[in-house]
Protein backbone atom coordinates (compact mmCIF):
# COMPACT_ATOMS: atom_id res chain seq x y z
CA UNK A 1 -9.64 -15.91 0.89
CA UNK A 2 -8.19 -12.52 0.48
CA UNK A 3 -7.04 -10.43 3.80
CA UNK A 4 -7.30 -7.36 4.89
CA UNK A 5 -4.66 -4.79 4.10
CA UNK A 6 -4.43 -1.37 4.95
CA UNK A 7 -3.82 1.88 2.33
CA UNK A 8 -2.56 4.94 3.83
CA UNK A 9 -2.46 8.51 1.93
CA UNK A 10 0.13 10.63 3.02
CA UNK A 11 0.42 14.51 2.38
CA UNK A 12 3.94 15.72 2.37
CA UNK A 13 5.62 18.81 3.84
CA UNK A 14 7.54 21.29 1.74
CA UNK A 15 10.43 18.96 3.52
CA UNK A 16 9.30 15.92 1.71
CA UNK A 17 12.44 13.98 0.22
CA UNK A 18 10.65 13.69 -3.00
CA UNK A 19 13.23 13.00 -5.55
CA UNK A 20 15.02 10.62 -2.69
CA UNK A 21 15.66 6.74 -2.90
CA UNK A 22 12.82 5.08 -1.62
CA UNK A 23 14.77 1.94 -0.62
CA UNK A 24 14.84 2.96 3.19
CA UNK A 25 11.01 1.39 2.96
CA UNK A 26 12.35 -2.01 3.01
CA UNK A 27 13.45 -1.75 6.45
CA UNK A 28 9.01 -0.85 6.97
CA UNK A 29 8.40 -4.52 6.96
CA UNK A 30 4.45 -3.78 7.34
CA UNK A 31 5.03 -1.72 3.75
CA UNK A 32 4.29 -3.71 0.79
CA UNK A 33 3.70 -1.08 -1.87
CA UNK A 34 4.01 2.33 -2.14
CA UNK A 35 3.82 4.92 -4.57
CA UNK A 36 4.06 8.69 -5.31
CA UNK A 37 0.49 10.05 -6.49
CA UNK A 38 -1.09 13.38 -8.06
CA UNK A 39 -4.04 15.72 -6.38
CA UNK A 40 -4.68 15.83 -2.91
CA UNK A 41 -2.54 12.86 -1.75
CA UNK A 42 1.23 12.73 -2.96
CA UNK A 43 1.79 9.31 -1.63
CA UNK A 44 -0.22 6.19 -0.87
CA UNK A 45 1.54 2.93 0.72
CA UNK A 46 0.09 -0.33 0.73
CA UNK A 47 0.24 -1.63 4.56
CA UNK A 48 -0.09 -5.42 6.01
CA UNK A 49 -1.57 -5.22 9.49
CA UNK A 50 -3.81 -7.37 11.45
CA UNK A 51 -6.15 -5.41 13.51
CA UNK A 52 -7.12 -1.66 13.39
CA UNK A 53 -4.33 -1.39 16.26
CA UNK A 54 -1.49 -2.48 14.84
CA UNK A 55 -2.19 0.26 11.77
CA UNK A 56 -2.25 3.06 14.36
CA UNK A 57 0.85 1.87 15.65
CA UNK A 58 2.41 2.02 12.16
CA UNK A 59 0.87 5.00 11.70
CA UNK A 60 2.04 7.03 14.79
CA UNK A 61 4.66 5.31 15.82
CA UNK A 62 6.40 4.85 12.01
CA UNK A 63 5.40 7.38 9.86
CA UNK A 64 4.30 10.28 11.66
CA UNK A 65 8.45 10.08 12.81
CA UNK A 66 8.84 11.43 9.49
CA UNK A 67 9.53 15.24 9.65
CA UNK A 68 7.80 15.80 6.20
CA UNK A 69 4.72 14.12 6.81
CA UNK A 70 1.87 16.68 7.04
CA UNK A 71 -1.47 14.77 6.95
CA UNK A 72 -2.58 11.20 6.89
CA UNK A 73 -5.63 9.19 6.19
CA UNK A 74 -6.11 5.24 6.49
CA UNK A 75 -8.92 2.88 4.62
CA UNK A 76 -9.00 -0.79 4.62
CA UNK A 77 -9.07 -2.85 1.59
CA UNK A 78 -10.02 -6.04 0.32
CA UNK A 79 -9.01 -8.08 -2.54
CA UNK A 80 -12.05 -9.01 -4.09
CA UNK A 81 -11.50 -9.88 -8.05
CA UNK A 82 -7.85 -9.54 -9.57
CA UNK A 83 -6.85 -10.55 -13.43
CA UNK A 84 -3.72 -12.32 -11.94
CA UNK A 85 -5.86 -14.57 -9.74
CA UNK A 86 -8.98 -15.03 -12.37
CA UNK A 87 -8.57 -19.15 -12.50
CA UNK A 88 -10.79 -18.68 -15.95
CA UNK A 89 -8.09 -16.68 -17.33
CA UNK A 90 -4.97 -19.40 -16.87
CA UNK A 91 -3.50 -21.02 -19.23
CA UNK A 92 -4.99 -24.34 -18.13
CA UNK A 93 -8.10 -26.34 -19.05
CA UNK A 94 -10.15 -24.92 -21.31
CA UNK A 95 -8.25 -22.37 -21.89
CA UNK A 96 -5.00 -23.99 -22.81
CA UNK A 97 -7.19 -26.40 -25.20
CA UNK A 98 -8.99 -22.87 -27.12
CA UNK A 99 -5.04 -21.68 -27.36
């Protein structure tokens, strides 16, 4: 089964190191993915946490150190269907005999 992971949506300053290297994320263990995005959000990062606690410490304690962050908001997500983990869709069984 699937676990929880957190998404947070950032809003950036006028500050925001935008066409920076990103790399200094690797050292943000708890960051898994992130990406730049367009309308009200300009970046959304993929975060692994246990509990609703350890988010907020990310949160505060991580990224909110950031001079050019403006605005956050957090939602939980759950992997519920994915075309990478679809067994049906392998090339194994019946589907490596159709091939």
């Amino acid at each position: 089964m699937s676990k929880w992971t957190a998404q947070v949506q950032i809003k950036w300053t006028k500050d925001a190191p935008v066409w920076e290297n990103w790399n200094w994320l690797k050292k943000w263990k708890e960051v898994k993915w992130a990406a730049s995005t367009m309308g009200e959000w300009d970046m959304i990062l993929w975060v692994d946490c246990n509990s609703p606690e350890e988010l907020e410490k990310f949160v505060h304690d991580k990224l909110w150190a950031k001079k050019w962050v403006a605005d956050t908001k957090s939602t939980w997500t759950k992997e519920v269907w994915s075309i990478w983990n679809d067994k049906s869709n392998k090339k194994s069984g019946k589907a490596a005999k159709a091939a």
